[in-house]
PDB file of N, CA and C in Angstrom:
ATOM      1  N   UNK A   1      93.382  83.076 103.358  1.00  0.00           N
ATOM      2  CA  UNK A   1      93.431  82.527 104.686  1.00  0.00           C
ATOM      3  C   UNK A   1      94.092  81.153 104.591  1.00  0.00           C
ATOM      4  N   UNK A   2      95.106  80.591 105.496  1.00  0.00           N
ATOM      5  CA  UNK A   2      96.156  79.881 105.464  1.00  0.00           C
ATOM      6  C   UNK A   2      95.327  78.693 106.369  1.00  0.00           C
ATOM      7  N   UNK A   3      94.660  79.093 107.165  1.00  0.00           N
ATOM      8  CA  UNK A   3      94.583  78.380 108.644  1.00  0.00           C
ATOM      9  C   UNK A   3      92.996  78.596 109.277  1.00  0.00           C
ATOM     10  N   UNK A   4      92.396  78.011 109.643  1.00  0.00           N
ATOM     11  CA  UNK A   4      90.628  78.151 109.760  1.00  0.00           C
ATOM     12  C   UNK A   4      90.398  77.318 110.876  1.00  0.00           C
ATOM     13  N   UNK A   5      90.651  77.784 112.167  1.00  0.00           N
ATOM     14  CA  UNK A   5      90.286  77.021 113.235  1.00  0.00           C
ATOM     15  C   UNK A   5      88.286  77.088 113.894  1.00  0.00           C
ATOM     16  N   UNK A   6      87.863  76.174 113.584  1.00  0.00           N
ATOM     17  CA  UNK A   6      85.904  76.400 113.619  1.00  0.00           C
ATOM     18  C   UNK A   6      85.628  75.617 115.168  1.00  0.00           C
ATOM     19  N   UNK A   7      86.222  75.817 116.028  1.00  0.00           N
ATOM     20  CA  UNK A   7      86.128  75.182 116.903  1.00  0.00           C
ATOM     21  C   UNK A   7      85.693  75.758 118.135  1.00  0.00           C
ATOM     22  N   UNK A   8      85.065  77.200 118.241  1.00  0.00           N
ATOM     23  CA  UNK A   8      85.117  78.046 118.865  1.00  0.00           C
ATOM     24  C   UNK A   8      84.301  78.908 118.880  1.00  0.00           C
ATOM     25  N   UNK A   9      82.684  78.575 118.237  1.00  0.00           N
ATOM     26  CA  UNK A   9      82.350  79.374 117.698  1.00  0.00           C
ATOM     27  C   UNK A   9      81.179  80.167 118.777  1.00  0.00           C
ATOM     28  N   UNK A  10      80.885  81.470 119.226  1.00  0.00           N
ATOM     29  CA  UNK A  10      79.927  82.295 119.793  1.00  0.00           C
ATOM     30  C   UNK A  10      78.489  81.913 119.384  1.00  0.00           C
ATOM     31  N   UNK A  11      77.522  81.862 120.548  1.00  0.00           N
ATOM     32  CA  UNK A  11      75.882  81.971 119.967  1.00  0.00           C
ATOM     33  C   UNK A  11      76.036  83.656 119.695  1.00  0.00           C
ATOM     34  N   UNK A  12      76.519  84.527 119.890  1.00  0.00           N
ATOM     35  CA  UNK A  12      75.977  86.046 119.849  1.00  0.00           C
ATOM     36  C   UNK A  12      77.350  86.857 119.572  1.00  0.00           C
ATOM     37  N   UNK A  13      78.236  86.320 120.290  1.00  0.00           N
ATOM     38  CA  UNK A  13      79.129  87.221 119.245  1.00  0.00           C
ATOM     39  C   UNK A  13      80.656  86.720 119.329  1.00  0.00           C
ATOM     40  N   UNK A  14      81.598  87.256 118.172  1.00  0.00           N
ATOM     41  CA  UNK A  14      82.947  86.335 117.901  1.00  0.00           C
ATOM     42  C   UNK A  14      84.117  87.490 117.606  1.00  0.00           C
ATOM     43  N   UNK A  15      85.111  87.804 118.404  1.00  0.00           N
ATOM     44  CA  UNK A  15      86.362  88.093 117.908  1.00  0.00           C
ATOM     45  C   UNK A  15      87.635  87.521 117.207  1.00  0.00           C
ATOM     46  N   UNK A  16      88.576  88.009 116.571  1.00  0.00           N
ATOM     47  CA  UNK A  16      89.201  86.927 115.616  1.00  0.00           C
ATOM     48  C   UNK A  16      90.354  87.903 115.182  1.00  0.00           C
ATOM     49  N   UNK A  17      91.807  87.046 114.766  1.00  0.00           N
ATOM     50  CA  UNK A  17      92.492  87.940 114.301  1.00  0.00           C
ATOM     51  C   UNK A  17      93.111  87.411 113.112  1.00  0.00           C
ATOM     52  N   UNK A  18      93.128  88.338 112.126  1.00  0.00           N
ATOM     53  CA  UNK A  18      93.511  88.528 110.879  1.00  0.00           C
ATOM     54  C   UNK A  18      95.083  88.547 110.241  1.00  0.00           C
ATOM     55  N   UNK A  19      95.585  87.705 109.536  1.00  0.00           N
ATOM     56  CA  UNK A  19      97.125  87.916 108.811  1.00  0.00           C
ATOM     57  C   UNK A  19      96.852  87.211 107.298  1.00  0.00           C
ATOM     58  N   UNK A  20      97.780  88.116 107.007  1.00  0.00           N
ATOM     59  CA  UNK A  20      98.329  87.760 105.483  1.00  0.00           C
ATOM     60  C   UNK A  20      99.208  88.962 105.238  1.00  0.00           C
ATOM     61  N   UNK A  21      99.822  88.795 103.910  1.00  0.00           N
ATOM     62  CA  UNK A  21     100.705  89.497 103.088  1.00  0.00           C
ATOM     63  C   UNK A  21      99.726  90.342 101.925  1.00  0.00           C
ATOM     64  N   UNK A  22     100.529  91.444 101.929  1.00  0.00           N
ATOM     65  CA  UNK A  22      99.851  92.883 101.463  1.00  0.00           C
ATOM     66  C   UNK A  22     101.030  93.251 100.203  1.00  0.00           C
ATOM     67  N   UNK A  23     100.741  94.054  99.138  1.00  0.00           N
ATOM     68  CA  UNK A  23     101.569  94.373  97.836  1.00  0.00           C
ATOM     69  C   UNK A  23     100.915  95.399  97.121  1.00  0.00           C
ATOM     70  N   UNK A  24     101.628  95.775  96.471  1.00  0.00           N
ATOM     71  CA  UNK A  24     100.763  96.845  95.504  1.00  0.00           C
ATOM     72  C   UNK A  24     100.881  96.200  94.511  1.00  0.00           C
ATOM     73  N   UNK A  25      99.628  96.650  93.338  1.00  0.00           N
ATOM     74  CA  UNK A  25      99.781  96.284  92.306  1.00  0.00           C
ATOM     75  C   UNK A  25      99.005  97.255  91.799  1.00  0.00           C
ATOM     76  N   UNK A  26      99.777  98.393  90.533  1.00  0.00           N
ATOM     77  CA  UNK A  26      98.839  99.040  90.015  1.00  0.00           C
ATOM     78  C   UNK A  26     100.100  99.595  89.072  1.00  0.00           C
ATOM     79  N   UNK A  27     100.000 101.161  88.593  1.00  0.00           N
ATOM     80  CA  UNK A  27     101.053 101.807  87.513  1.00  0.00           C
ATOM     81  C   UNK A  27     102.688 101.376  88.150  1.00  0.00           C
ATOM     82  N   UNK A  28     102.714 101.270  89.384  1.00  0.00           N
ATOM     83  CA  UNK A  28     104.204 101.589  89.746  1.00  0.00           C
ATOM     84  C   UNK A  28     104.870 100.032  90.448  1.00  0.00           C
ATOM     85  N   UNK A  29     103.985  98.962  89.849  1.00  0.00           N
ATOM     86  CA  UNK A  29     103.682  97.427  89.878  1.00  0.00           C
ATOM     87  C   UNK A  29     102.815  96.623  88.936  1.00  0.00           C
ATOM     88  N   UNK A  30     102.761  97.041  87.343  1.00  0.00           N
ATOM     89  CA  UNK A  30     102.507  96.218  86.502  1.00  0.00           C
ATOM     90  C   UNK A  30     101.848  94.923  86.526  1.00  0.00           C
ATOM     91  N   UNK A  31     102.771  94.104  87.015  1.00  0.00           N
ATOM     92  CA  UNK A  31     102.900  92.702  86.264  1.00  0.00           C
ATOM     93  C   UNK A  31     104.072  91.678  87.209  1.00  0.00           C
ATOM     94  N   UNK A  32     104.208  92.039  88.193  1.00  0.00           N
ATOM     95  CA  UNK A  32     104.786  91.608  89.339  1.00  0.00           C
ATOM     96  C   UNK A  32     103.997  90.786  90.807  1.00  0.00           C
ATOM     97  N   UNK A  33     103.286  90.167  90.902  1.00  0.00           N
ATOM     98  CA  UNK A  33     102.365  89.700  91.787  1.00  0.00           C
ATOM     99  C   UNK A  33     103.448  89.384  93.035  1.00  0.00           C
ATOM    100  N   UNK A  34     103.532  89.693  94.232  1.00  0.00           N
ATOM    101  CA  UNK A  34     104.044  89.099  95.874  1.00  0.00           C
ATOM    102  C   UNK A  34     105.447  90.004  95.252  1.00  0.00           C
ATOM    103  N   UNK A  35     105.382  91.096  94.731  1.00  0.00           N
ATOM    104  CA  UNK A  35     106.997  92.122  94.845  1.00  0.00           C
ATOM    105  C   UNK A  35     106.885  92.983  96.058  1.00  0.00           C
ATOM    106  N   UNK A  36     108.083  92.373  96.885  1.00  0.00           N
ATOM    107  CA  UNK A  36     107.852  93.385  97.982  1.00  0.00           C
ATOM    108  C   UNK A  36     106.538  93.106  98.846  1.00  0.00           C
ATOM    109  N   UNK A  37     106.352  92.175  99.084  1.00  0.00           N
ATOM    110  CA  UNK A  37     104.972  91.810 100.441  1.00  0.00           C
ATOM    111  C   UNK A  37     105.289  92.617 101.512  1.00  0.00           C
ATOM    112  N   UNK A  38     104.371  92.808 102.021  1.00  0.00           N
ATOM    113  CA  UNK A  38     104.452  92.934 103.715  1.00  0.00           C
ATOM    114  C   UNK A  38     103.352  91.937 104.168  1.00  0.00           C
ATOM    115  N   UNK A  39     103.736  92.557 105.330  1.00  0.00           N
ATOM    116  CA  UNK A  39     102.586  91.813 106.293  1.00  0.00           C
ATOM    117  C   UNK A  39     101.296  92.509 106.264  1.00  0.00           C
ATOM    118  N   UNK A  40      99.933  91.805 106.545  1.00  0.00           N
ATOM    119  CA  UNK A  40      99.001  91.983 106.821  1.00  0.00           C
ATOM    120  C   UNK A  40      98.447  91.792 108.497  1.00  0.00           C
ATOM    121  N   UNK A  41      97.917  92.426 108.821  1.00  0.00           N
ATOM    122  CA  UNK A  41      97.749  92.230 110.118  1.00  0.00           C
ATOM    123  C   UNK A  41      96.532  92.973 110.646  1.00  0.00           C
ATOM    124  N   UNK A  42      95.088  92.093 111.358  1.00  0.00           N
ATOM    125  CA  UNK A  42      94.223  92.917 111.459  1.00  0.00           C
ATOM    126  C   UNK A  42      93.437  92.173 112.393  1.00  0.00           C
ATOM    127  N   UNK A  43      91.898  92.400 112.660  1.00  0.00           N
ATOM    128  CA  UNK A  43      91.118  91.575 113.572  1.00  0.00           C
ATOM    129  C   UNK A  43      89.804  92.151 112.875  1.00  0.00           C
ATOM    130  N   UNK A  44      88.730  90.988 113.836  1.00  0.00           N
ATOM    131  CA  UNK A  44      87.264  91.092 113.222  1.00  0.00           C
ATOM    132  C   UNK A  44      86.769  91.079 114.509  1.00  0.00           C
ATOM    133  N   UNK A  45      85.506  91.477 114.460  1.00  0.00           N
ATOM    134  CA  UNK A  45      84.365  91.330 115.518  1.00  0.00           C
ATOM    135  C   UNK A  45      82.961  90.968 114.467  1.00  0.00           C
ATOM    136  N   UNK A  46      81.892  89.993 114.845  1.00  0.00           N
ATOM    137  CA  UNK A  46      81.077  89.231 114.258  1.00  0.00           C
ATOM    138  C   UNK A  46      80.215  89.469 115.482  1.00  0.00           C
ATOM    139  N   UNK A  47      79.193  89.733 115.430  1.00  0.00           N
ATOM    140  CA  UNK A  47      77.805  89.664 116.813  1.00  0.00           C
ATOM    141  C   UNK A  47      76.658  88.579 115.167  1.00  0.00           C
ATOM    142  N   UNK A  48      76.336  87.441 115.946  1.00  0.00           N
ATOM    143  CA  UNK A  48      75.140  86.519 115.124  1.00  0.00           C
ATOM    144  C   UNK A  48      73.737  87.283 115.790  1.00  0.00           C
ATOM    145  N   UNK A  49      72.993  87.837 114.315  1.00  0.00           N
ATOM    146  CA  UNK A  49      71.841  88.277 115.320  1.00  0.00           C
ATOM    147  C   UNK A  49      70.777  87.189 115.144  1.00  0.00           C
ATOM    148  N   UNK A  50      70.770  85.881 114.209  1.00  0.00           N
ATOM    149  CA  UNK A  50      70.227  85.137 114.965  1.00  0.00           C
ATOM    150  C   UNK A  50      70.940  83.775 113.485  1.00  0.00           C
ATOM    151  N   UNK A  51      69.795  82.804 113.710  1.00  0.00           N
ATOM    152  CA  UNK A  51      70.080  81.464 112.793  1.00  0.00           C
ATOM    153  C   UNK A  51      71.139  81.571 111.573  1.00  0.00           C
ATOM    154  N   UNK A  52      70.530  82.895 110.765  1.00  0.00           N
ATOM    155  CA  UNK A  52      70.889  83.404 109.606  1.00  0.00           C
ATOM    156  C   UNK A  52      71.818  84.589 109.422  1.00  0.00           C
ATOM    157  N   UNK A  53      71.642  85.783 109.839  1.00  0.00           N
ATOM    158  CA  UNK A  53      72.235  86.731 109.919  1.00  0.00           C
ATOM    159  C   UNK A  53      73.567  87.464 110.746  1.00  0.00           C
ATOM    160  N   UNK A  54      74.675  87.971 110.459  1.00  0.00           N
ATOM    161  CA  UNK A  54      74.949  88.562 111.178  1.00  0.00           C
ATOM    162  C   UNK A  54      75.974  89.789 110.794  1.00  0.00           C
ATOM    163  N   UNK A  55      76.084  90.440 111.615  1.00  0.00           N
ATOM    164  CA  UNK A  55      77.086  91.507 111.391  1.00  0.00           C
ATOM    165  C   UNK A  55      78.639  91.968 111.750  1.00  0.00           C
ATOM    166  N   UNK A  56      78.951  92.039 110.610  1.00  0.00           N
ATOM    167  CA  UNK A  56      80.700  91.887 110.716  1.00  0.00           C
ATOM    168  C   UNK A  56      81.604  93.321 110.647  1.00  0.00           C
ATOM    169  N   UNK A  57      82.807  93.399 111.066  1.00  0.00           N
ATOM    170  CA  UNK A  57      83.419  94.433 111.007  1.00  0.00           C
ATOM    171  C   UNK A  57      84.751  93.539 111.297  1.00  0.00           C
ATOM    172  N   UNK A  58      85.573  94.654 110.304  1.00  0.00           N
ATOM    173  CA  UNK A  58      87.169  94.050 109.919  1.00  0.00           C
ATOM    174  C   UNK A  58      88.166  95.094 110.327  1.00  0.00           C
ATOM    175  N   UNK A  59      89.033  95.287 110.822  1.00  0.00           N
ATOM    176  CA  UNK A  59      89.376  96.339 110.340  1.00  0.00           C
ATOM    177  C   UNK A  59      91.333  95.879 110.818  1.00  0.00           C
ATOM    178  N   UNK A  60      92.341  96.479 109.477  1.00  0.00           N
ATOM    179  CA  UNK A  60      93.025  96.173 109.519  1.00  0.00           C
ATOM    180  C   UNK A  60      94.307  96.860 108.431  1.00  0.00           C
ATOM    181  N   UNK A  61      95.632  96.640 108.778  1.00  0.00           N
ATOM    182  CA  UNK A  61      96.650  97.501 108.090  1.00  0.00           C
ATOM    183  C   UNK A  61      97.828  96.510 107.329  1.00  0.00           C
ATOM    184  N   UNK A  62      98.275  97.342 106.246  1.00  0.00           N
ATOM    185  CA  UNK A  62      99.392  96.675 105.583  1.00  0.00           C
ATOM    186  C   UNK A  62     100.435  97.647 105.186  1.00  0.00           C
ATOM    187  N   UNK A  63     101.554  97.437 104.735  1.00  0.00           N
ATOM    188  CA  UNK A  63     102.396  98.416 104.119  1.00  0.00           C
ATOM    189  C   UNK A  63     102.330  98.742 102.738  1.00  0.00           C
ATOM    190  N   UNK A  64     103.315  99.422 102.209  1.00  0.00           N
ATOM    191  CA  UNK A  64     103.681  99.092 100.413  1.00  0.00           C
ATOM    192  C   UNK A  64     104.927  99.599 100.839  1.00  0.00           C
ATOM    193  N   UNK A  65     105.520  99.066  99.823  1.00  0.00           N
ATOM    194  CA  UNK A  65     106.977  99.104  99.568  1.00  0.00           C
ATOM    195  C   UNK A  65     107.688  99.417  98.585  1.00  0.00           C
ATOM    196  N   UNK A  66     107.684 100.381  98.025  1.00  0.00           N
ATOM    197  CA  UNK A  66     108.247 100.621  96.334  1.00  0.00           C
ATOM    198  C   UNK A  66     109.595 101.119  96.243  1.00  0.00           C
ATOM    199  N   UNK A  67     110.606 100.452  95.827  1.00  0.00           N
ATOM    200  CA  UNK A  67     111.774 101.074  95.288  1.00  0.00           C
ATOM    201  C   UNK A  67     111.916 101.512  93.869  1.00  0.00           C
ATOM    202  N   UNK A  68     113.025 101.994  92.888  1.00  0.00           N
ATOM    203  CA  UNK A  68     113.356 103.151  92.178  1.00  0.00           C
ATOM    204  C   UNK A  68     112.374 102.058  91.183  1.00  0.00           C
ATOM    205  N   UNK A  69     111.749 102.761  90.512  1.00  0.00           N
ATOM    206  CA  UNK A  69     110.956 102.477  89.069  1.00  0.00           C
ATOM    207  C   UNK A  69     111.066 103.456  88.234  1.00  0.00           C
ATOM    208  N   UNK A  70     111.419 103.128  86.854  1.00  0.00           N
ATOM    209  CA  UNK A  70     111.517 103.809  85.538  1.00  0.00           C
ATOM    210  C   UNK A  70     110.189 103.807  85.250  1.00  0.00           C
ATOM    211  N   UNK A  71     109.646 105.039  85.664  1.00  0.00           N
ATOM    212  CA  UNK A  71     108.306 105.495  85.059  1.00  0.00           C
ATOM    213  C   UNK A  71     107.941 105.945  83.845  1.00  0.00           C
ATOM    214  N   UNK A  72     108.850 106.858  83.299  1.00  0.00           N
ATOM    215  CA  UNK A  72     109.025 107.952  82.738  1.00  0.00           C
ATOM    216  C   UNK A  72     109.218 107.600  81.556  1.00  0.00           C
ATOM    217  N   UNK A  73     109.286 108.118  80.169  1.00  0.00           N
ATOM    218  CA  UNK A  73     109.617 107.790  78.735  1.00  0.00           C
ATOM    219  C   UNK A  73     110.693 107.959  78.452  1.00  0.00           C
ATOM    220  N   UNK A  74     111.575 108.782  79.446  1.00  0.00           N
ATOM    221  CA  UNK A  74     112.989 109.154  79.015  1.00  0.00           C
ATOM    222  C   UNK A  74     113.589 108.040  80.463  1.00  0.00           C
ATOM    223  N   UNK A  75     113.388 107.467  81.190  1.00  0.00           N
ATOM    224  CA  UNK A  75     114.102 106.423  81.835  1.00  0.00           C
ATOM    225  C   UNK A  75     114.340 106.852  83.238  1.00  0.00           C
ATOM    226  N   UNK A  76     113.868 108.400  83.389  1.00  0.00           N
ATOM    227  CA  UNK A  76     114.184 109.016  84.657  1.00  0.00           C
ATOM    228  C   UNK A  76     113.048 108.274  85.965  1.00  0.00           C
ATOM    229  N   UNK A  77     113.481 108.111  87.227  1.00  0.00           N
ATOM    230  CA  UNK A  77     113.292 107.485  88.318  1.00  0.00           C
ATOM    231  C   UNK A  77     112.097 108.009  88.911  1.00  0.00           C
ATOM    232  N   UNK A  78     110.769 108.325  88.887  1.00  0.00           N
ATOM    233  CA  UNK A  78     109.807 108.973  89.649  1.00  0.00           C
ATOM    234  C   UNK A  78     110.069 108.969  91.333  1.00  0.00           C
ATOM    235  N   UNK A  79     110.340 107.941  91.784  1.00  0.00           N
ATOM    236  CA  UNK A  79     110.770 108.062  94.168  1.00  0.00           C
ATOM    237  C   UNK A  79     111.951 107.833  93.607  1.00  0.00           C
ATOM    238  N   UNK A  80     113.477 108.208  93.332  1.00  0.00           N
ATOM    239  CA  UNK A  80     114.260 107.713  93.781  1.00  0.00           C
ATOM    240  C   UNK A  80     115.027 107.334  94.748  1.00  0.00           C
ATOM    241  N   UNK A  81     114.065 107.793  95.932  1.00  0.00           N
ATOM    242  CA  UNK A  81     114.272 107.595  97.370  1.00  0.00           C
ATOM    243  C   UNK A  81     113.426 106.032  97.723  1.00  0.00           C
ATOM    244  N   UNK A  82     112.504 106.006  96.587  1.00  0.00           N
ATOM    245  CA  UNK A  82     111.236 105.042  97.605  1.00  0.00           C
ATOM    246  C   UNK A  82     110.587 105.931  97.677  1.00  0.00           C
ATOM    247  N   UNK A  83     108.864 104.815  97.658  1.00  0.00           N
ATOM    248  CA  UNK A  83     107.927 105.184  98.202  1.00  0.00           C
ATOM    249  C   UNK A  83     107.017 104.414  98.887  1.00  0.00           C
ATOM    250  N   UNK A  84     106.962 104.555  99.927  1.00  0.00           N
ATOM    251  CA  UNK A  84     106.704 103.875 101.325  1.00  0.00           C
ATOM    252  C   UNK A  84     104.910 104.641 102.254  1.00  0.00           C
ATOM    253  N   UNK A  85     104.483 103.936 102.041  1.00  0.00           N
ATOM    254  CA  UNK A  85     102.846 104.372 102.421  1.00  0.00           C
ATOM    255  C   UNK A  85     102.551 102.909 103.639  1.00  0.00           C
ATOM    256  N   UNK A  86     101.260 103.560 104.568  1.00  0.00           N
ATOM    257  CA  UNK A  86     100.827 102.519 104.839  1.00  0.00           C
ATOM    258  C   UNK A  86      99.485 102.680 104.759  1.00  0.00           C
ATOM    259  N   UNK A  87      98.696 101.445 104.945  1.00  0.00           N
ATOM    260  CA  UNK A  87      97.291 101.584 104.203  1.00  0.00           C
ATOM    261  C   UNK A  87      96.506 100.996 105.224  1.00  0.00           C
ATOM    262  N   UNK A  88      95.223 101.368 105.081  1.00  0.00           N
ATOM    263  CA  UNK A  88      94.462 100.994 106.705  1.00  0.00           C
ATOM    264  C   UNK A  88      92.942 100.284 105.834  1.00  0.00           C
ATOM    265  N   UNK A  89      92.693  99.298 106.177  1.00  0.00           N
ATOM    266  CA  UNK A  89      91.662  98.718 106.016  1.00  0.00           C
ATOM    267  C   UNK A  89      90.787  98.662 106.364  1.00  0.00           C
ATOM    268  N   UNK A  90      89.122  99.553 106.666  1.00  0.00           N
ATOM    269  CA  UNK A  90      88.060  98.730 107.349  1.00  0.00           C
ATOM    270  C   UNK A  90      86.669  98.667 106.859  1.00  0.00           C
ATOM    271  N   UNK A  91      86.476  97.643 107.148  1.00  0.00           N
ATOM    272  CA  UNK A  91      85.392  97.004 106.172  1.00  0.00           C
ATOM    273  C   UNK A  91      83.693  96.604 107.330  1.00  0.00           C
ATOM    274  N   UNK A  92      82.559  96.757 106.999  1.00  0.00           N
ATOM    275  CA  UNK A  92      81.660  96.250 107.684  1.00  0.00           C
ATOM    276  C   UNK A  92      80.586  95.820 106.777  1.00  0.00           C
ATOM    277  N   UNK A  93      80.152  94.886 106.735  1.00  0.00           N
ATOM    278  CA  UNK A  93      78.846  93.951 105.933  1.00  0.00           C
ATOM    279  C   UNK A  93      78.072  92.979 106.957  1.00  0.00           C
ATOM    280  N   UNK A  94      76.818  92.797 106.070  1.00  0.00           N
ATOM    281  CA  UNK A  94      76.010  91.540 106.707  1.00  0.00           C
ATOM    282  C   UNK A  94      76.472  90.251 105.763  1.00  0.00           C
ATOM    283  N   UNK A  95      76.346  89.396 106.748  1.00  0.00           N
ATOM    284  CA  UNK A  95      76.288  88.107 106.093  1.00  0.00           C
ATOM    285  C   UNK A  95      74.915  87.222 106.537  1.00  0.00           C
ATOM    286  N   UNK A  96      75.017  86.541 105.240  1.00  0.00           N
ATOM    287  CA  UNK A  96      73.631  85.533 105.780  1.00  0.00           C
ATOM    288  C   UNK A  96      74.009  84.201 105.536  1.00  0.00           C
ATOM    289  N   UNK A  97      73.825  83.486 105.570  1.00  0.00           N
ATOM    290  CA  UNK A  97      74.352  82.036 105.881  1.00  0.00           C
ATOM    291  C   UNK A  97      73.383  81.168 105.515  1.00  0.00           C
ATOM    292  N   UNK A  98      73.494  80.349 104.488  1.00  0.00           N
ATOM    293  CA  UNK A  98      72.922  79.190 103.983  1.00  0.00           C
ATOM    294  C   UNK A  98      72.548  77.734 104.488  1.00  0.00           C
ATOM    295  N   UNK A  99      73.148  77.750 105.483  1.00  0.00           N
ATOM    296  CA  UNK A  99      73.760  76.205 106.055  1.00  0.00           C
ATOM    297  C   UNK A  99      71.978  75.833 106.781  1.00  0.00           C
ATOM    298  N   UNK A 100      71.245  76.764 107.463  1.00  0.00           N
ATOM    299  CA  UNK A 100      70.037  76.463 108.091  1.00  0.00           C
ATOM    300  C   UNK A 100      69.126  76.336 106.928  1.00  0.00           C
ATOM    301  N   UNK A 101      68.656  76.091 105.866  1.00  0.00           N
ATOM    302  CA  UNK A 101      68.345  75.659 104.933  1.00  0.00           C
ATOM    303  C   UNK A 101      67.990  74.014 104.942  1.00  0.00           C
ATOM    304  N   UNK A 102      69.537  73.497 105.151  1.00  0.00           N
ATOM    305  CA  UNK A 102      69.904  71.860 104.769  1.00  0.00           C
ATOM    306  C   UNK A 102      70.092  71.580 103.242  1.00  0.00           C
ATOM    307  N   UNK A 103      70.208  70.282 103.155  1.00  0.00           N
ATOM    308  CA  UNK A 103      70.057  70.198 101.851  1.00  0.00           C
ATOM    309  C   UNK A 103      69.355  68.537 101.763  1.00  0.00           C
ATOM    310  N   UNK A 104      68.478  68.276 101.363  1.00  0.00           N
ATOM    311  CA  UNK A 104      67.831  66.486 101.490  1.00  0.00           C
ATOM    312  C   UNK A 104      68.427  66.013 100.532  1.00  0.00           C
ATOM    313  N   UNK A 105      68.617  64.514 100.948  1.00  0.00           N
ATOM    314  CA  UNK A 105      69.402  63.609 100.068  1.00  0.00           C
ATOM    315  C   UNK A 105      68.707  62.630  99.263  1.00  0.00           C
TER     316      UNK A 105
END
């Protein structure tokens, strides 16, 4: 997260929208970190069910982007077209929050 605006915040419940850059990284992306990004793009909904608790849901999409890779032991191309997927994200958890605690000085 690039940008964290806290200025806005719901007693009971909060919508919000989500960006960043998305990549693969696995057999057909090694050792390459931000090859081929896309965009990330998504939103949240948050309901506080009270001081401490609340419940979240994410949900959100990115691309991948793969051009010709030498997979193979003999040098031959596994997509030599590309391989182009898109991927869907959604996520739901509780969170609990520390901050009503305090801390004495």
């Amino acid at each position: 997260m690039l940008l964290s605006l806290d200025g806005f915040c719901q007693p009971e419940g909060e919508l919000g929208i989500l960006g960043g850059m998305g990549y693969y990284m696995g057999e057909y992306n090694p050792n390459r970190h931000f090859d081929r990004s896309q965009r990330y793009l998504g939103g949240f909904c948050r309901y506080n069910l009270n001081d401490r608790f609340a419940l979240r849901l994410n949900a959100g999409f990115s691309k991948i982007d793969i051009r010709e890779r030498s997979l193979l032991s003999n040098g031959e191309t596994v997509y030599p077209a590309g391989f182009h997927c898109t991927v869907k994200d959604v996520a739901a958890w509780i969170e609990f929050d520390f901050r009503s605690f305090g801390c004495r000085k």
